[in-house]
C-alpha atoms as a PDB file:
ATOM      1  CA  UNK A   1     146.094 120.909  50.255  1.00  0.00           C
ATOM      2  CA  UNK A   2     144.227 123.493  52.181  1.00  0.00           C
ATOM      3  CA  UNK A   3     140.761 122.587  53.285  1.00  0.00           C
ATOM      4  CA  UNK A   4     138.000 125.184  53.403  1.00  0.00           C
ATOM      5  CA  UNK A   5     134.288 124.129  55.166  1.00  0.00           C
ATOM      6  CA  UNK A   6     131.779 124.295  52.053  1.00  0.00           C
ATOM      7  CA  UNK A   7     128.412 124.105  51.740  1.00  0.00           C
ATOM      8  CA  UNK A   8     126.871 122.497  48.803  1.00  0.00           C
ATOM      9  CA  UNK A   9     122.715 121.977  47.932  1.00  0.00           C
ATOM     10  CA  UNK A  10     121.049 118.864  46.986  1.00  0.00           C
ATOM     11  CA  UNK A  11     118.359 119.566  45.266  1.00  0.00           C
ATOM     12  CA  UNK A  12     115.631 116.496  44.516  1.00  0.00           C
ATOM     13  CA  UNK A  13     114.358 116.066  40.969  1.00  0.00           C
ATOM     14  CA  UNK A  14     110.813 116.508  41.970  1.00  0.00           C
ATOM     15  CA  UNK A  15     112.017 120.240  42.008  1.00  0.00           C
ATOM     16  CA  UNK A  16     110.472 120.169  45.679  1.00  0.00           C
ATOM     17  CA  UNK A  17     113.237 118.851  48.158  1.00  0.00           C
ATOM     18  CA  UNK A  18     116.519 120.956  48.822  1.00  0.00           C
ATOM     19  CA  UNK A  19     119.083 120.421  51.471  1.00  0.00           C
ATOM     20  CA  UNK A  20     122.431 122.122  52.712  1.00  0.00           C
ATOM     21  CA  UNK A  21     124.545 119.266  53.207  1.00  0.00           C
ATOM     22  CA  UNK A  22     128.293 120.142  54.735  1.00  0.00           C
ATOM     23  CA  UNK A  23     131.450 119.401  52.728  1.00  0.00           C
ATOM     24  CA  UNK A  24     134.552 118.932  55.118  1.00  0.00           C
ATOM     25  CA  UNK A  25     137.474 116.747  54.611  1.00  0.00           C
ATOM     26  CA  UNK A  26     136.601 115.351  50.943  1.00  0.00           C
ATOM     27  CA  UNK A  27     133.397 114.308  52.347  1.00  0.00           C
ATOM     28  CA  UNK A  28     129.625 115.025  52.397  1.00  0.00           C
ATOM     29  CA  UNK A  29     128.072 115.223  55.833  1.00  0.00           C
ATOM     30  CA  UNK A  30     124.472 115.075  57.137  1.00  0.00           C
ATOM     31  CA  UNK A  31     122.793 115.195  60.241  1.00  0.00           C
ATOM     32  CA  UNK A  32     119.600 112.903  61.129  1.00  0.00           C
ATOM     33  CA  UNK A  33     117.265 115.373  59.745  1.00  0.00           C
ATOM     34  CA  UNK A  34     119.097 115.861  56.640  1.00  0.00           C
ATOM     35  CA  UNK A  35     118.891 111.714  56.456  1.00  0.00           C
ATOM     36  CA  UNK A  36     115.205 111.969  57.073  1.00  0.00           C
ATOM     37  CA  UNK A  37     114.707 114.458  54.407  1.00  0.00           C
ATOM     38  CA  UNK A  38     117.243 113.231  52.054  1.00  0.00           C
ATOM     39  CA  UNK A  39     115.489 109.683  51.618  1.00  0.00           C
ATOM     40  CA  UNK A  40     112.120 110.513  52.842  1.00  0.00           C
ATOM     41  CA  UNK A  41     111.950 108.225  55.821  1.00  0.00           C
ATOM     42  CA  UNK A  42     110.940 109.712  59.113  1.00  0.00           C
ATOM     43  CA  UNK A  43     113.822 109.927  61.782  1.00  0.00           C
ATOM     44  CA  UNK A  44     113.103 106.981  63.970  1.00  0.00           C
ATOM     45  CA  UNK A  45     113.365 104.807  60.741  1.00  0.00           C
ATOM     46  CA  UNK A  46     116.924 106.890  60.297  1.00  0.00           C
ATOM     47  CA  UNK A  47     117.793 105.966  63.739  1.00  0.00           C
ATOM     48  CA  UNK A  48     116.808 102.092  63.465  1.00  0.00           C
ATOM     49  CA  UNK A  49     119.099 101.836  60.324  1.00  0.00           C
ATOM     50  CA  UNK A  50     121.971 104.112  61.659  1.00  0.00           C
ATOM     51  CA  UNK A  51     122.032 101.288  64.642  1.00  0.00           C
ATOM     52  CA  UNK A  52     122.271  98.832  62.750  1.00  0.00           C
ATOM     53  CA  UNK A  53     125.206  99.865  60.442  1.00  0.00           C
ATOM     54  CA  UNK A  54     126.625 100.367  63.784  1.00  0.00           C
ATOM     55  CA  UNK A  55     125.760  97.474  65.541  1.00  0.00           C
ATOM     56  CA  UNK A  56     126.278  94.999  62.342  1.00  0.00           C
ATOM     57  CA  UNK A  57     130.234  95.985  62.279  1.00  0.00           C
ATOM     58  CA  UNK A  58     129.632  97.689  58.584  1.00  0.00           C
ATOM     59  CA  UNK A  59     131.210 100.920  59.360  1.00  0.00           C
ATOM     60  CA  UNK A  60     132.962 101.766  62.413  1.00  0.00           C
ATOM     61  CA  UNK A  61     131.518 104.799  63.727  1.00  0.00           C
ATOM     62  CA  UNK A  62     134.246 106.867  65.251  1.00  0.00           C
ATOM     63  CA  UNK A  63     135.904 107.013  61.704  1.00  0.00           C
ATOM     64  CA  UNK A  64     132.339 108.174  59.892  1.00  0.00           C
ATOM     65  CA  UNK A  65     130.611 110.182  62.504  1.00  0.00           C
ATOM     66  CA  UNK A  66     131.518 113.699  63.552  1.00  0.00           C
ATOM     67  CA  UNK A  67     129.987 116.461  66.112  1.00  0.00           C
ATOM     68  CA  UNK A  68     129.160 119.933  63.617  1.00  0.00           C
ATOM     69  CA  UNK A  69     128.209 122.736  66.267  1.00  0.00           C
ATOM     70  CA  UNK A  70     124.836 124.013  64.367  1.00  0.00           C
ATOM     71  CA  UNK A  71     122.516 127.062  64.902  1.00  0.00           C
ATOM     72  CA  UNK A  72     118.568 126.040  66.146  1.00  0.00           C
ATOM     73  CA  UNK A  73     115.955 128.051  65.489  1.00  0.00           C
ATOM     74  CA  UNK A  74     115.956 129.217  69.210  1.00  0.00           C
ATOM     75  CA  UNK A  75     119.770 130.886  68.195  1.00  0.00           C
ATOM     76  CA  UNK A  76     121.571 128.354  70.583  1.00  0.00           C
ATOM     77  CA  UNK A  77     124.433 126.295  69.287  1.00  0.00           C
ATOM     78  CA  UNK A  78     124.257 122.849  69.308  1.00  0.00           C
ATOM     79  CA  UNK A  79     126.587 120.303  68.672  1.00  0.00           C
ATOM     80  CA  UNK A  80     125.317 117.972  66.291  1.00  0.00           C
ATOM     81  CA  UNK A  81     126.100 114.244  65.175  1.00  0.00           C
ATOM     82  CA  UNK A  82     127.212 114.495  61.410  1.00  0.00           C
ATOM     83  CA  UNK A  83     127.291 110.918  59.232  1.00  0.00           C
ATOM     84  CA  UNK A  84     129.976 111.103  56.154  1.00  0.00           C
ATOM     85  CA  UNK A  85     129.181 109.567  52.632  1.00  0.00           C
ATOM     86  CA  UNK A  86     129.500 106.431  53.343  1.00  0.00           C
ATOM     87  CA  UNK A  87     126.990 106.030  56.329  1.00  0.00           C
ATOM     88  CA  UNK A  88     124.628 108.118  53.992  1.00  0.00           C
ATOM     89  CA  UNK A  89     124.878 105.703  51.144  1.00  0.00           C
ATOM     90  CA  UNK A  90     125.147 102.690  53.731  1.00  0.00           C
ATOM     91  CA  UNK A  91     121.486 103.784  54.903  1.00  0.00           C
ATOM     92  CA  UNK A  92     120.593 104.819  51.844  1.00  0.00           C
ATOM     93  CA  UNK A  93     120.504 101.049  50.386  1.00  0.00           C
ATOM     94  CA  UNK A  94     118.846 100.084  53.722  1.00  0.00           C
ATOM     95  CA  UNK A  95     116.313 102.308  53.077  1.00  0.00           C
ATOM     96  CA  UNK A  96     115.837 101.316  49.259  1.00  0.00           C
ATOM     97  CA  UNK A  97     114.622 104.717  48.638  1.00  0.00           C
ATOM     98  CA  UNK A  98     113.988 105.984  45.546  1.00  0.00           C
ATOM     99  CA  UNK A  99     114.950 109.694  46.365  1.00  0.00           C
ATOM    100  CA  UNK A 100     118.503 109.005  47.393  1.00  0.00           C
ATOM    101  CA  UNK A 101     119.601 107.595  44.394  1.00  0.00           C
ATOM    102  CA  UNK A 102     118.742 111.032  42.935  1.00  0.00           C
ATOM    103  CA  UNK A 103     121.232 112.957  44.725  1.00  0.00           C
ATOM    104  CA  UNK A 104     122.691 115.674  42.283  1.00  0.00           C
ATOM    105  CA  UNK A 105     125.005 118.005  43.773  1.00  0.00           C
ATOM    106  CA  UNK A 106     124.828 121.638  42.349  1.00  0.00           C
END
């Protein structure tokens, strides 16, 4: 089966909230910010729940995380930690929010 990188949108029901999330592998991945956005929790609450996944043994986090090399606004490449689908729906029931259970792929 070949694999080819896609991009896919999320788009929130309020109409308001879209994000490019990264399809590779079978899988959805998101970077902190996306996380932030995606559940509407600022990224230090991300962080604190990423941790804890971590640090609680619930996912092991050299099979869910991967480095994406991503353009910044300043035109530099950066490689960037990436969290698969299910670290995103891991945090997303830490989180309880209401947003991520809305996620609709277009």
């Amino acid at each position: 089966m070949e694999n080819k990188d896609q991009i896919l949108i999320y788009k929130a029901s309020d109409g308001e909230t879209q994000i490019d999330v990264q399809l590779q592998n079978e899988t959805i991945w998101l970077n902190r910010q996306q996380l932030s956005i995606l559940f509407d929790r600022d990224i230090k609450t991300i962080g604190k729940h990423l941790n804890n996944v971590f640090k609680e043994g619930e996912l092991e986090q050299k099979t869910v995380v991967a480095k994406f090399a991503t353009t910044a606004k300043d035109g530099k490449s950066y490689e960037t930690e990436h969290y698969n689908l299910d670290v995103i729906i891991s945090v997303g029931y830490r989180v309880k929010s209401k947003r991520g259970t809305q996620l609709k792929l277009n």
